[in-house]
C-alpha atoms as a PDB file:
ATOM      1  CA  UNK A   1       3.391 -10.265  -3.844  1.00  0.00           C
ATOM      2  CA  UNK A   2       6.236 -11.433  -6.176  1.00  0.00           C
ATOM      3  CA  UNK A   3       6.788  -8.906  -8.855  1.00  0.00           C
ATOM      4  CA  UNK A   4      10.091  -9.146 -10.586  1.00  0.00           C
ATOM      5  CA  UNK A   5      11.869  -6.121 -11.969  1.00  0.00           C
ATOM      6  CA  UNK A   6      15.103  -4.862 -13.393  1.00  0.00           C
ATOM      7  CA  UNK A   7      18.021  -4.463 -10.938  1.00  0.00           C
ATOM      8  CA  UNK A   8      18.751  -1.320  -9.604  1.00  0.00           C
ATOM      9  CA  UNK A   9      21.914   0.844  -9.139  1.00  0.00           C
ATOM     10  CA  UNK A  10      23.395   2.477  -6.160  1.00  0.00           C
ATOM     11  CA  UNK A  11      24.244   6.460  -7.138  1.00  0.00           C
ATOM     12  CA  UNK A  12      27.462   7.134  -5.513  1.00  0.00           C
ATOM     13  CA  UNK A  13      25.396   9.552  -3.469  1.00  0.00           C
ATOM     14  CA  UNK A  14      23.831   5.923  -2.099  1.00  0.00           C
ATOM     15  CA  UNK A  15      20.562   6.911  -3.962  1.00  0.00           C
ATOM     16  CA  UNK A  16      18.495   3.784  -5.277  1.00  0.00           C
ATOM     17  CA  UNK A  17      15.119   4.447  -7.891  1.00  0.00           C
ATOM     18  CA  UNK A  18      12.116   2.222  -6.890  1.00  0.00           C
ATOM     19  CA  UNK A  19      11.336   0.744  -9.810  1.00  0.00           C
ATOM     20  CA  UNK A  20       7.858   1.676 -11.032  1.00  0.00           C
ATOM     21  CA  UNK A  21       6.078  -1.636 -10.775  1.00  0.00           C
ATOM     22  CA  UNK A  22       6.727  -1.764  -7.430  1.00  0.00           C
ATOM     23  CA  UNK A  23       5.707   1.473  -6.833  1.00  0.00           C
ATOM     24  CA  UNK A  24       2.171   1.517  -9.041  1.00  0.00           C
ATOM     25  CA  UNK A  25       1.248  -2.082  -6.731  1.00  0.00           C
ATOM     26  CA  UNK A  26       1.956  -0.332  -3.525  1.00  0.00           C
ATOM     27  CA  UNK A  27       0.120   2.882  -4.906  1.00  0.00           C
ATOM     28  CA  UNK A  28       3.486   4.664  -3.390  1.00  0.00           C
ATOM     29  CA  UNK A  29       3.923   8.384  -4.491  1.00  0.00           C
ATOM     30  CA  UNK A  30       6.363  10.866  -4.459  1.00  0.00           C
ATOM     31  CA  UNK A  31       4.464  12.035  -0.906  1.00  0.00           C
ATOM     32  CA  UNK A  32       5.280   8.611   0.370  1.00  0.00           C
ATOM     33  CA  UNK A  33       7.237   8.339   3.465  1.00  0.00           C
ATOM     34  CA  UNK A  34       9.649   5.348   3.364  1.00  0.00           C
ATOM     35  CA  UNK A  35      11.631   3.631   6.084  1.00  0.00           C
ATOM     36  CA  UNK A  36      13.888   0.706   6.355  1.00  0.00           C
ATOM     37  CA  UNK A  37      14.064  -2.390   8.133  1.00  0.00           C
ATOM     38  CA  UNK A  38      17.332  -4.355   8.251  1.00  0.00           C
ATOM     39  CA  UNK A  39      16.852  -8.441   7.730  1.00  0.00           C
ATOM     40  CA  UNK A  40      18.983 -11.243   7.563  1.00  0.00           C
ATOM     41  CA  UNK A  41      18.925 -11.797   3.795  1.00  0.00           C
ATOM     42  CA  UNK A  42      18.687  -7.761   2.966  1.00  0.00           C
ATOM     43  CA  UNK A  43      16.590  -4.716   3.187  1.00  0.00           C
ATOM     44  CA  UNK A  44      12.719  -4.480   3.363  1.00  0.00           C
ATOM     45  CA  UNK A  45      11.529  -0.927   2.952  1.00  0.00           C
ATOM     46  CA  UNK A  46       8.206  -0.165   4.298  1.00  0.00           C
ATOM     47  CA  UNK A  47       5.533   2.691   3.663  1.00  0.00           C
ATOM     48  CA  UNK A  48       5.146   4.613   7.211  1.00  0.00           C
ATOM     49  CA  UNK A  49       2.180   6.307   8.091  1.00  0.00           C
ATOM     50  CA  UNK A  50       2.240  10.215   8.719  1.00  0.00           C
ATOM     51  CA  UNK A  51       2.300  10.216  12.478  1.00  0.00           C
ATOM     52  CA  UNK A  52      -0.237  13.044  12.653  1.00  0.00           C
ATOM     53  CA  UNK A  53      -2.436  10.500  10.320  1.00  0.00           C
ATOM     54  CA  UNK A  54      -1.261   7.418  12.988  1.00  0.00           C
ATOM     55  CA  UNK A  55      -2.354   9.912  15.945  1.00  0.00           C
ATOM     56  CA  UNK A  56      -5.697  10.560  14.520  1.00  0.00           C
ATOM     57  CA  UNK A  57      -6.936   6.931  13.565  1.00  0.00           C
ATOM     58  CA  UNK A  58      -5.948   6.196  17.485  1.00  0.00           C
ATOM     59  CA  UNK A  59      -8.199   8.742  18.762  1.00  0.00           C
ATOM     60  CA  UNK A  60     -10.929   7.924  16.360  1.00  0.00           C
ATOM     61  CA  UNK A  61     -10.513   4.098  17.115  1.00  0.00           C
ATOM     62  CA  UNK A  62     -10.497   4.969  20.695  1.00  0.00           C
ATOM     63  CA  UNK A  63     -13.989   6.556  20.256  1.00  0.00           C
ATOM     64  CA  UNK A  64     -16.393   5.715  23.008  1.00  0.00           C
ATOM     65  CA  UNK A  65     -14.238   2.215  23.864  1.00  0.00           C
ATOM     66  CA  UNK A  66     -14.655   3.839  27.774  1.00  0.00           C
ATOM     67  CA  UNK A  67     -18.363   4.513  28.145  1.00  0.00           C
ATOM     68  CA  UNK A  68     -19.387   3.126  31.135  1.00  0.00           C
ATOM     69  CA  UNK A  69     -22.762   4.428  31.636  1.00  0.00           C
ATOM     70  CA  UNK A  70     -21.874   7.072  34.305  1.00  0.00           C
ATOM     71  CA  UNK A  71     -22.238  10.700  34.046  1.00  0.00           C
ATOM     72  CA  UNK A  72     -19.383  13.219  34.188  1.00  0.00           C
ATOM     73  CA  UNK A  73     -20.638  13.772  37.569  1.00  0.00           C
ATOM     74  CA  UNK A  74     -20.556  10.584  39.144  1.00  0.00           C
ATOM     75  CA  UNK A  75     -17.333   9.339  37.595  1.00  0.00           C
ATOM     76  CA  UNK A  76     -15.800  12.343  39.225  1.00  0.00           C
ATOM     77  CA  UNK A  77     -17.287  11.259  42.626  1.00  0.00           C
ATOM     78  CA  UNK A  78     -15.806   8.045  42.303  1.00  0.00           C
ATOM     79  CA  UNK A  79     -12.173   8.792  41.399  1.00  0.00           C
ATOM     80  CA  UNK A  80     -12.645  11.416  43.972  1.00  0.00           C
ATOM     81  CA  UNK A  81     -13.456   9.208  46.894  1.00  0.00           C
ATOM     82  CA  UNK A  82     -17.244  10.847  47.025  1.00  0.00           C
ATOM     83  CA  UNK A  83     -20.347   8.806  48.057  1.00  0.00           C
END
């Protein structure tokens, strides 16, 4: 996406606005969190996802990925050494 804006001006707190273009295509909010990724040729800022949000889509994506057709029982007797 190539969206060109008005230049921005370091506060001498090191503060920057994100100009609203940018953030109405990214649908970033005020909740958004941010982080920053050094490059050669600059800065690339990134939208991170709320590790408690990350954690959660794991877990749900991890959903029944280990079924192997065993009960409870018999998977215990195997990792148990039981025959």
């Amino acid at each position: 996406m190539r969206i060109k804006s008005k230049p921005s001006h370091l506060t001498v707190k090191g503060q920057i606005t994100l100009p609203k273009i940018y953030r109405d295509a990214l649908n970033w909010t005020s909740d958004t969190r941010l982080t920053f990724l050094a490059e050669a040729d600059g800065i690339k800022i990134v939208a991170v996802a709320d590790t408690k949000d990350a954690g959660e889509l794991l877990v749900r994506r991890a959903g029944g990925i280990a079924t192997s057709g065993l009960s409870t029982a018999e998977i215990i007797r195997l990792t148990r050494g039981e025959d």
